[in-house]
Each structure stands twice: as C-alpha cells, then as structure tokens.
Protein backbone atom coordinates (compact mmCIF):
# COMPACT_ATOMS: atom_id res chain seq x y z
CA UNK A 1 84.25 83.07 96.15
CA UNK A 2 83.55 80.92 92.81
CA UNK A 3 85.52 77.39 92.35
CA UNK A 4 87.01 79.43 89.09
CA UNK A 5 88.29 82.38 91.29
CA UNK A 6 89.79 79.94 93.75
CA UNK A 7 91.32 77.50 90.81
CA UNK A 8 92.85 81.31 89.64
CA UNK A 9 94.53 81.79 92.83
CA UNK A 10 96.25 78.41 93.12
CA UNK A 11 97.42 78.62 89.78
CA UNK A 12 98.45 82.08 90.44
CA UNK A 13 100.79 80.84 93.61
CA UNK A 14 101.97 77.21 91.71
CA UNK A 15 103.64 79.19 88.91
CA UNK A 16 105.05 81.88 91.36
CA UNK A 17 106.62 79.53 93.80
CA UNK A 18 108.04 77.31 90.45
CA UNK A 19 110.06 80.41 89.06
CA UNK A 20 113.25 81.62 90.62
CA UNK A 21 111.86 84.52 92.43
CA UNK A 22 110.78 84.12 96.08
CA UNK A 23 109.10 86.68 98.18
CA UNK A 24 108.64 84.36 101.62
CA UNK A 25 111.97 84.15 103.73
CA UNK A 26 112.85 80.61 105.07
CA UNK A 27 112.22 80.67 108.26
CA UNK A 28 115.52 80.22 110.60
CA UNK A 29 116.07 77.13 111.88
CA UNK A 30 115.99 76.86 115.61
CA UNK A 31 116.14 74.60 118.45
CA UNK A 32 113.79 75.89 120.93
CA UNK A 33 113.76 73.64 123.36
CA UNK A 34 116.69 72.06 125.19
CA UNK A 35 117.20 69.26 127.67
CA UNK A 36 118.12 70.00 131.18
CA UNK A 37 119.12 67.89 134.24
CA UNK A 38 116.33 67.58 136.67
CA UNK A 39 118.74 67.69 139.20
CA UNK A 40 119.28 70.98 138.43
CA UNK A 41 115.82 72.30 138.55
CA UNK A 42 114.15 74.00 141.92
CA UNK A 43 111.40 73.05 143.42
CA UNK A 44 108.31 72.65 141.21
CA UNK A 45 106.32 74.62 143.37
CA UNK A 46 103.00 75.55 141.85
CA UNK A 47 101.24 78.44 143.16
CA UNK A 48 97.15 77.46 141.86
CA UNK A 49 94.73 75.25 143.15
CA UNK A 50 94.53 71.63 141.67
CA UNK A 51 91.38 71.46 139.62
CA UNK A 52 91.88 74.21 137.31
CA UNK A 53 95.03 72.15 136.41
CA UNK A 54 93.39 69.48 136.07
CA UNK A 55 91.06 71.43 133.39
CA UNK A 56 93.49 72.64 131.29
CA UNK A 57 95.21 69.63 131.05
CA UNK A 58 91.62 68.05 129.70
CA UNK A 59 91.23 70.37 127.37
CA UNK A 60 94.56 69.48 126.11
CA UNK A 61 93.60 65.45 125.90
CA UNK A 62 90.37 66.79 123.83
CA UNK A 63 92.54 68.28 121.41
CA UNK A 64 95.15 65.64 120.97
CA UNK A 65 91.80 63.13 121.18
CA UNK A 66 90.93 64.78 117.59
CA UNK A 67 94.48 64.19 116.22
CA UNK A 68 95.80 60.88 114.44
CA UNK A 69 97.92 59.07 117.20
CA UNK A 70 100.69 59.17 115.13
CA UNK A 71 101.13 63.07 114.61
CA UNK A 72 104.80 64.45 115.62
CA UNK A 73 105.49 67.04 118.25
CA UNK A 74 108.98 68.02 118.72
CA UNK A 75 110.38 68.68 121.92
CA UNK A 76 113.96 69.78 120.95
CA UNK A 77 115.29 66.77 119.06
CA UNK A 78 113.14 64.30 120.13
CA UNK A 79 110.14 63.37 118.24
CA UNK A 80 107.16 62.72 119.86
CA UNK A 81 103.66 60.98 118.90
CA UNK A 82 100.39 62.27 119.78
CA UNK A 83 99.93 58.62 122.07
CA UNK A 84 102.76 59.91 123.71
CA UNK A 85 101.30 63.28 124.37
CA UNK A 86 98.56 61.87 125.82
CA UNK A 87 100.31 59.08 128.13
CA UNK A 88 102.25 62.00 129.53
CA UNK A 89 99.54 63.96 131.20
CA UNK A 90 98.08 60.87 132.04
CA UNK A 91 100.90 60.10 133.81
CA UNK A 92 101.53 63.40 135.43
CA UNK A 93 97.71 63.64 136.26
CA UNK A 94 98.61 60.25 138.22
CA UNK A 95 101.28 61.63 140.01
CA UNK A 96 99.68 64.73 141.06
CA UNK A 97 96.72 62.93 142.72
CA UNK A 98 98.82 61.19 144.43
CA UNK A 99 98.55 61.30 148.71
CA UNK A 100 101.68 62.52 150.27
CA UNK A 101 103.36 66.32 150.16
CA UNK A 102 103.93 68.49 147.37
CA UNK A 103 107.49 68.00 147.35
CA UNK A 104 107.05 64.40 146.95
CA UNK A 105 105.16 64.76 144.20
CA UNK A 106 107.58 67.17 142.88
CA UNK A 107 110.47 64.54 142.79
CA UNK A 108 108.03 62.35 141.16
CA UNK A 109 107.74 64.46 138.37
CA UNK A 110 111.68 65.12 138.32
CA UNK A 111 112.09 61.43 137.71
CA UNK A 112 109.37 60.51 135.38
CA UNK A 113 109.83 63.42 133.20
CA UNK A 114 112.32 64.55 130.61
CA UNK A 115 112.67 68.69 130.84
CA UNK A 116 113.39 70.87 128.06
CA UNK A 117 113.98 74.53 128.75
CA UNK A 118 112.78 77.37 125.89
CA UNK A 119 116.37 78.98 124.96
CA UNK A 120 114.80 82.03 124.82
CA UNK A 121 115.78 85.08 123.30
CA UNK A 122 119.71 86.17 122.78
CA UNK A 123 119.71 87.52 126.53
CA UNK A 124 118.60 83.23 127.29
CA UNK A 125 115.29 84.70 128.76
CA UNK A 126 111.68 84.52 128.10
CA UNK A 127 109.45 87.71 128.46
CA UNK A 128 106.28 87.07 129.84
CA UNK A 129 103.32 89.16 129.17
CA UNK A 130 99.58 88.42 129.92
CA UNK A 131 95.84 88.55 127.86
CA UNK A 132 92.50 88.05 129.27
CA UNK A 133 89.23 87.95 128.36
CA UNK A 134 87.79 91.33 128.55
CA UNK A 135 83.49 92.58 129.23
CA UNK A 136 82.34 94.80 126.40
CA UNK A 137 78.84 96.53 126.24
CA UNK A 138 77.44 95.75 123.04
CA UNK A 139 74.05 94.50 120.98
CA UNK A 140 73.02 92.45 117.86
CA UNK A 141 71.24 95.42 116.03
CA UNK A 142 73.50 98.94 114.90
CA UNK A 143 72.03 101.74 117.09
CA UNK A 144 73.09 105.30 118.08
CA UNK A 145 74.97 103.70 120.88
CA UNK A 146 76.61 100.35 119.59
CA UNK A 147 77.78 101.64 116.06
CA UNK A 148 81.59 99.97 115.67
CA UNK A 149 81.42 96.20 114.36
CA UNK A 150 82.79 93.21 114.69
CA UNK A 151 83.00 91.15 111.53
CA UNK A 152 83.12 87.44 111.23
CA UNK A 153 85.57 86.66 108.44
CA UNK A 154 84.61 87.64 105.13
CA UNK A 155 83.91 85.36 101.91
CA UNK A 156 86.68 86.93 100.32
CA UNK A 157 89.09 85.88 102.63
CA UNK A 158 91.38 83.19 101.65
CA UNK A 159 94.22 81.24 103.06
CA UNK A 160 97.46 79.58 100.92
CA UNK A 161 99.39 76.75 102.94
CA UNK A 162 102.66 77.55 101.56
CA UNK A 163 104.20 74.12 102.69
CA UNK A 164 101.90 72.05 100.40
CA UNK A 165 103.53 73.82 97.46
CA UNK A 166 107.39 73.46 98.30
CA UNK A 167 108.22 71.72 101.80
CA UNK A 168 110.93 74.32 102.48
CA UNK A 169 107.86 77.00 103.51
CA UNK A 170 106.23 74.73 105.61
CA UNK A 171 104.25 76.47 108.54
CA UNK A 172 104.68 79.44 105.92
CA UNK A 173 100.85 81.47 105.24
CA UNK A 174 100.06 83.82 103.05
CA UNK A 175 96.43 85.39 103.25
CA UNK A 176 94.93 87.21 100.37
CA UNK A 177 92.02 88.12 98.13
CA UNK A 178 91.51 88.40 94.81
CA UNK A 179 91.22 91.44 92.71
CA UNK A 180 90.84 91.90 88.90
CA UNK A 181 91.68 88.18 88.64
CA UNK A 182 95.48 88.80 91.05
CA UNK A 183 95.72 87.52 94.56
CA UNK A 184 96.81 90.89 96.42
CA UNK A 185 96.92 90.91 100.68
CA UNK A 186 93.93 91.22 102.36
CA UNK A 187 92.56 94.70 103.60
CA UNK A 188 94.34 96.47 106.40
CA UNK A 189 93.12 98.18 109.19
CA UNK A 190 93.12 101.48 107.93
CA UNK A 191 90.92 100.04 104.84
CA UNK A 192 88.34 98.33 107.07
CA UNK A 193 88.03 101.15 110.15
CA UNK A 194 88.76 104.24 107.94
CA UNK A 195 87.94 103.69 104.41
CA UNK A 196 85.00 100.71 105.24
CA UNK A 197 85.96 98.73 102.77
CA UNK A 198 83.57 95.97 104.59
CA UNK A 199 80.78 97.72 105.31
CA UNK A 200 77.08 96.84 103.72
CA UNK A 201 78.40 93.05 103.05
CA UNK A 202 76.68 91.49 106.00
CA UNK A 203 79.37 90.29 108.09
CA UNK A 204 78.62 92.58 111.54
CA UNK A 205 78.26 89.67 114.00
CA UNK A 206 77.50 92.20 116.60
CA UNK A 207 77.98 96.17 117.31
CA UNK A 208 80.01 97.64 120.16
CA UNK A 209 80.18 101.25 121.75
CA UNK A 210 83.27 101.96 121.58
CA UNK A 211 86.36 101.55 119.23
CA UNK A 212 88.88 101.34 121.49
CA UNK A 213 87.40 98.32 123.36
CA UNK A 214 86.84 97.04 120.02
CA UNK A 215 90.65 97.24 118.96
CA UNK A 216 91.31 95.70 122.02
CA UNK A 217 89.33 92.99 121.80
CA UNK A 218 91.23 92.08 118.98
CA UNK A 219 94.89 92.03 120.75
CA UNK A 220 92.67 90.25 123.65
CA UNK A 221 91.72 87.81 120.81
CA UNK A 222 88.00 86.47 122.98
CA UNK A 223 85.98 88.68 124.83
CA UNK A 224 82.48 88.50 126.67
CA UNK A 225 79.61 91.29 125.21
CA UNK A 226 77.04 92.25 127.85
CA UNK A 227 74.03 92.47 125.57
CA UNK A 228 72.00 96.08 126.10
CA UNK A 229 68.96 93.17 126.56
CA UNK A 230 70.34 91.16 128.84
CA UNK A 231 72.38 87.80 128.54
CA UNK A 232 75.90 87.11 127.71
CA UNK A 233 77.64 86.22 124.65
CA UNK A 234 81.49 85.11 123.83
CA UNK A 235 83.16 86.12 120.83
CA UNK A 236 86.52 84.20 119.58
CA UNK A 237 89.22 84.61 117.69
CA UNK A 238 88.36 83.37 113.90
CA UNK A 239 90.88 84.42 111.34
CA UNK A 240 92.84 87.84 111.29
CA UNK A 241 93.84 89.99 107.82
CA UNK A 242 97.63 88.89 107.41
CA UNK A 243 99.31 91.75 107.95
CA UNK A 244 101.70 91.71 110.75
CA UNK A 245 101.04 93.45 114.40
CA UNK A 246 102.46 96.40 115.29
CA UNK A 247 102.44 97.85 118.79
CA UNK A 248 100.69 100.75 119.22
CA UNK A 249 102.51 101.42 122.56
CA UNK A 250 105.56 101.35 121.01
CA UNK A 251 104.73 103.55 118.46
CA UNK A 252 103.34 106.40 120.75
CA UNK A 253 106.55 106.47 122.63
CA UNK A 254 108.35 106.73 119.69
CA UNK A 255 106.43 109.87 118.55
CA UNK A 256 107.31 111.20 122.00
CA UNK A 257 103.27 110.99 122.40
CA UNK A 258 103.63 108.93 125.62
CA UNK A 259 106.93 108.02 127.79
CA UNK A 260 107.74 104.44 128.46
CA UNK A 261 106.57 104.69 131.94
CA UNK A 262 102.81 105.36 130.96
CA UNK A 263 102.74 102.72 128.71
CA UNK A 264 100.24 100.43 129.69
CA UNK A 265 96.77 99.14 128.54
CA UNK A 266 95.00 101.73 130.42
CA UNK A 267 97.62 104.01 129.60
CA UNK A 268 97.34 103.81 126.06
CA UNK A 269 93.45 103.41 126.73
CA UNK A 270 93.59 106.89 128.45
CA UNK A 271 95.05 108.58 125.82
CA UNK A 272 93.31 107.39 122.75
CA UNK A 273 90.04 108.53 124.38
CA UNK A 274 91.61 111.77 125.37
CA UNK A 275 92.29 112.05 121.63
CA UNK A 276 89.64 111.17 119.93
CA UNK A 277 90.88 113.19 116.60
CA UNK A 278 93.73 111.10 116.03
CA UNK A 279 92.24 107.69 117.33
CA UNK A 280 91.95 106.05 114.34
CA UNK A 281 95.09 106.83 112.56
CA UNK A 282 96.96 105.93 115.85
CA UNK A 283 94.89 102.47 115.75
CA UNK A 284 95.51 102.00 111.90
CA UNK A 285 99.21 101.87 112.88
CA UNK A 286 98.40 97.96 113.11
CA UNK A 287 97.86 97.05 110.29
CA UNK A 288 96.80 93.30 111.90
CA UNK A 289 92.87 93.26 111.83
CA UNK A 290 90.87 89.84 113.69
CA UNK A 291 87.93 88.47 112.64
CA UNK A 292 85.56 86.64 115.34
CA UNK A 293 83.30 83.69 116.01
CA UNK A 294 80.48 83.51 118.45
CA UNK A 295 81.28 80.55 120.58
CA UNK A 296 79.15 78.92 123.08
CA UNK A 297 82.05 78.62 125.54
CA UNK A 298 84.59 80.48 125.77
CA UNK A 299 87.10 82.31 125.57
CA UNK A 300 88.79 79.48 123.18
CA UNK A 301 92.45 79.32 122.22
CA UNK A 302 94.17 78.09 119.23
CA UNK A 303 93.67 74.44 119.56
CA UNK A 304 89.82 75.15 119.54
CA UNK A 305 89.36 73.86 123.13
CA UNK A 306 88.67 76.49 126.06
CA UNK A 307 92.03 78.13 127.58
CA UNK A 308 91.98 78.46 131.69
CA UNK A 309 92.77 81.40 133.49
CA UNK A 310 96.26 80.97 135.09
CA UNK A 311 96.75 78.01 133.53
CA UNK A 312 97.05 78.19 129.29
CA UNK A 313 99.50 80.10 127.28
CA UNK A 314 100.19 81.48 124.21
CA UNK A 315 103.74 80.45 122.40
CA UNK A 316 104.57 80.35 118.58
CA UNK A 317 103.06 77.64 117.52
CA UNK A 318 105.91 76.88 115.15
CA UNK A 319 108.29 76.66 118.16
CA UNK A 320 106.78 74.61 120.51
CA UNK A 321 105.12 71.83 120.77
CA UNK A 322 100.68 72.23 121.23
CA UNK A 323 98.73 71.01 123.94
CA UNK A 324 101.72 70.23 125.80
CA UNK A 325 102.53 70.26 129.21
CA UNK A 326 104.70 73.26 130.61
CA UNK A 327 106.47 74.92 133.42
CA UNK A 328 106.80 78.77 133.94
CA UNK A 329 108.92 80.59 136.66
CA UNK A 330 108.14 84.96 136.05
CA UNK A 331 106.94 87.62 138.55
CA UNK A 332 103.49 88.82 138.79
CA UNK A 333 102.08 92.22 140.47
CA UNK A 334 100.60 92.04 144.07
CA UNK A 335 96.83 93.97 143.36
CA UNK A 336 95.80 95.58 146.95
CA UNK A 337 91.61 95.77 147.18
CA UNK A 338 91.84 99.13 145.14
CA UNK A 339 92.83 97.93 142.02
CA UNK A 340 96.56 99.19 142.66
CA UNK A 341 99.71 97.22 141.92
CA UNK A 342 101.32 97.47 145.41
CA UNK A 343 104.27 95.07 144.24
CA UNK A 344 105.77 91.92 142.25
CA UNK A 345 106.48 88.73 143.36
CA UNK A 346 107.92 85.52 141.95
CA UNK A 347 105.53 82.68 141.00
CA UNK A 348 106.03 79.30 139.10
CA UNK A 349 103.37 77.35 138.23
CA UNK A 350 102.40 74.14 136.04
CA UNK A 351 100.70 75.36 132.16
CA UNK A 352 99.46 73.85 129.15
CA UNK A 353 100.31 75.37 125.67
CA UNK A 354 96.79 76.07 124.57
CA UNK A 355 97.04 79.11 122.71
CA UNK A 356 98.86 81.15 119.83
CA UNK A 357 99.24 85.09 118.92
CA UNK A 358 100.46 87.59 116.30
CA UNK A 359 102.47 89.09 118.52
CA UNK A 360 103.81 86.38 119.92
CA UNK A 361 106.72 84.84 117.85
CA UNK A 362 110.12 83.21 118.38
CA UNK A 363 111.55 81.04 121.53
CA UNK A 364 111.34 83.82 123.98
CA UNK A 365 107.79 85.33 123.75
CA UNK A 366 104.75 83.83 125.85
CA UNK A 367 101.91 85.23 126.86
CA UNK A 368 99.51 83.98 129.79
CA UNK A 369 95.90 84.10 130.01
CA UNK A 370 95.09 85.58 132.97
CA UNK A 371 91.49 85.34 132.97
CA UNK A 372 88.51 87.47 133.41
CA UNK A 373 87.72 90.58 135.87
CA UNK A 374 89.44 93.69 137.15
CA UNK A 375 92.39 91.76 138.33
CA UNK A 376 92.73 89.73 134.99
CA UNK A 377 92.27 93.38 133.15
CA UNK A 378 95.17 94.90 135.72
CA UNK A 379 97.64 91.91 135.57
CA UNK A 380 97.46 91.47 132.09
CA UNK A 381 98.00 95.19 131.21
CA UNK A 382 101.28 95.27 133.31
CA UNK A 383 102.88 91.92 132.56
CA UNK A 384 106.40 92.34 131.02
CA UNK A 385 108.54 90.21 132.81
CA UNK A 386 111.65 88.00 132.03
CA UNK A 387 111.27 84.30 133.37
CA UNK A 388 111.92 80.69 132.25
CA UNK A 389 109.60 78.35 130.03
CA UNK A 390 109.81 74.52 130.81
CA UNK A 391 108.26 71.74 128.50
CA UNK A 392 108.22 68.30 130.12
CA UNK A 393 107.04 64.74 128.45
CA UNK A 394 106.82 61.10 130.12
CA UNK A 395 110.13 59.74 129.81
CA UNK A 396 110.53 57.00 127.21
C-alpha cells in the first residue's frame, strides 16, 4: 500500500472519530479479577511435571524481558509494573524448587502471593475449552493433491489502533482496506474461499489437501505441515480479517443439521466431509478468516514466545493481565489406549497467560493448549467445562 493510500485512511478515521457519530461501542467496564483470602483456597495441587512449568514460565520472562520495566498490568485494582511481573515468577520459581513436600510449598505460595479470582461469567464460572496444535499433510508447490492455501497476510491489510485517536476506544481495532479511496472491512471468508478474492497475488505460503483441516487450522491458530518431501514445518497465527467468529457448531445445531450431542470437532469434521456440497457455505458461516507465519518454533501464542502444552492459555487479552502467572481448577476427559473418552476427572494445575483468541472474550472464557497428538486432538475437541481461573503476583 502507497504512503498516500495510508495518509487517506488516517485522515479518513481522524475526521470520523471527531464528528458526533460513533460506530465502535465502549467497551463495558469490568473488574475481572478479584482478591480472595488464601485461607480460603484448597490445596494448590498441580497435576504436571515440574519442568514444563518451569518453561512456560520462561517464556513468559522473555516476553516481559522485551517490555519497558515500567509497563502496567492490572490485576483487579492493583497496578502492577513489568519489574514486578518478573520478581513474581522469580519468586515463585524459588519457592517451587524448594526441598520439602508439595504441600509445603503450597503454603509458601499462599503466603507470598496475593490471589485474584476471574469473576467469570453471570453464573461466577469460567468455561474451559481446549486448542492444540494439529499435523496437516501439505507442500510448498499447488498440485492435484495440495490445492487449498494458506495465505500470509496480504499488503492490503491494514490495522487502525483506535485508542491513539480518542483514549475512550483504547484496546478498540478496526481492520480494513481500502477501496476507491474508502477504508471498507477486510474480505470475509466467503470472499477469500468462495469468490477468491486473493488468489494470483502471491501470498500462498503453502498448499494443503484438504479444506476442512485448513479451516481448522485457523480456529487451532498454529499447526505443524508434514511436507509430501519430507521435513516439518510450523505455521502461526499472523493476523486474521476482522470480522468476528462465529461457531460453526452452533450454527449446525441450530439448522437442526446436527444435535448438541454430536457436536464435537470430529463431529462437525464428520459431517462437513460427508457433505461436501454444502462445505463451503457451512464454513463461510465464519466470517473470521487467519492469516499465518512460518515460524521456526512453534506453535507460538500471542506474546510471540512459544505456548506449552498443559501449561499456557488463552484469555482476553483486554481482561487479564499477559504473561502472568495463573491457577486453573476444571475437569478433563480420562482417554483409554483407544482413543475413547472413558470419563472426566477434576484437575488443577499452575498456567501462564501466553495466549489470546477470537473466540475467546470476556472474564469467563479460557481456552488451554493442550498440545500436540491424538490425545491433544481428543481433549481439545471435547473440552467444555466450567472451572475457576486464579491470577497470583508476589505480594508487595
């Protein structure tokens, strides 16, 4: 895009925003995070090994390492600095090496720690539900085979920071392109899988076999593509179109195409490959499109550092403080050797807010990265749980 297009656009959004009529909503203003009495709190019982804790929680000091020391966080109604950040889960990393039993430790944290609980949505829970990083066949060159792209975000695409216009819209977005000289949203779903609108610019970073792994490698966000020559390569989450996500699930249940109880991702993946006639309208029913990135590790979150399985999630970034520390309590199915769900059980475990999602808005949404393989695939496609969110920082 020229500097005069660009200079257009600006002007275009400076005179709308100074007139009286306003499109973008304030956003409510919540509290998300409340304190609670240690006292009060179970047993921090974490149910996965120590180093992959210990992981995530460096990823989470390289991302607050590239951040001014001074940056706020907000942790209900306390402000916190990025140095402060960073002194907590050096102090909890210090505690948890500690020699003695896990209970110990536990208390330890209890006492060092102020705890803020999510407040969740009206019903005061948080629903849980899982990603992970799914294996797709694919190759660098269209063929017969590998014939459904996945673009890298296009020159056209541009994104207005609300906020640095009028401070009441800050964290507000708006992403658009420009046509005859206007700034009108970006192209939807439908336009890029039906109508093509991208195709023959140049921005396939590689080609896929099929559409449906390719739609959900975009609700996914990262995925790994087993090259039809060998080798591995990891795609990431770059930009997306700006239109908001709709669930596809959701909408086949309320066409009475599917019944709640075979909603799942292999459910829904069953059926759009049973109906391949209707696959693309059904898909173009979210409208949200992602653009990628190949990365040379990966899968990365939102912060731009890896996530861990088990141990990152995804919150609304507007809610809740990144990088930070957390503490979730949900259930999670019990996978027999056959790939079946045989039950659920309870599980709590320590987390580190690495990540972010379309889908994923408000005080009671997060989602959990559960990894990589069969089990990942399985968990992740079943995980709808209520369960508490916990955000903890070194006492002052």
């Amino acid at each position: 895009m020229t500097l005069n297009m660009r200079t257009k656009l600006l002007c275009l959004f400076i005179f709308f925003l100074a007139g009286c009529a306003v499109i973008v909503p304030e956003r409510e203003k919540i509290t998300p995070l409340v304190p609670v009495d240690s006292r009060e709190l179970r047993a921090l019982e974490d149910d996965l090994d120590q180093p992959s804790l210990e992981l995530a929680i460096y990823r989470s000091m390289r991302y607050y390492n590239r951040l001014p020391e001074t940056r706020e966080f907000l942790f209900g109604n306390r402000v916190c600095t990025t140095g402060e950040l960073k002194e907590s889960l050096r102090e909890f990393l210090k505690i948890i090496r500690m020699p003695g039993s896990s209970s110990d430790r536990a208390e330890m944290i209890k006492q060092a720690f102020d705890i803020y609980k999510s407040v969740g949505r009206r019903d005061g829970e948080v629903l849980f539900t899982g990603y992970y990083e799914p294996i797709l066949a694919g190759s660098f060159d269209r063929t017969e085979e590998y014939r459904y792209p996945i673009y890298r975000t296009p020159d056209d695409h541009v994104v207005i920071d609300l906020g640095k216009f009028r401070e009441k819209y800050r964290g507000e977005r708006v992403i658009a392109r420009i046509e005859d000289g206007r700034a009108v949203p970006y192209y939807t779903r439908g336009d890029i899988d039906i109508n093509g609108c991208l195709e023959g610019r140049g921005l396939e970073i590689l080609w896929l076999s099929d559409p449906v792994d390719l739609f959900f490698l975009q609700i996914q966000g990262s995925g790994v593509v087993k090259l039809s020559g060998g080798g591995l390569v990891h795609v990431s989450y770059e930009q997306c179109n700006g239109h908001p996500y709709r669930s596809v699930g959701r909408m086949l249940v309320e066409q009475g195409k599917m019944s709640i109880g075979e909603v799942s991702l292999n459910g829904i993946k069953r059926y759009l490959r049973a109906h391949p006639e209707d696959m693309f309208d059904i898909l173009s029913c979210n409208e949200s499109y992602v653009f990628f990135r190949i990365v040379e590790e990966g899968p990365v979150g939102s912060l731009d550092v890896p996530v861990t399985p088990g141990r990152s999630i995804a919150t609304d970034a507007a809610m809740f403080p990144r990088g930070a520390l957390a503490f979730i309590r949900v259930k999670k199915p019990v996978i027999d050797e056959d790939g079946n769900i045989i039950s659920w059980g309870p599980f709590s475990r320590f987390v580190l807010n690495q990540d972010a999602g379309g889908a994923i808005k408000g005080p009671g949404r997060v989602d959990l990265f559960c990894g990589r393989g069969d089990n990942a695939e399985i968990t992740a496609g079943h995980l709808k749980e209520e369960g508490d969110l916990y955000f903890l920082v070194k006492k002052k």
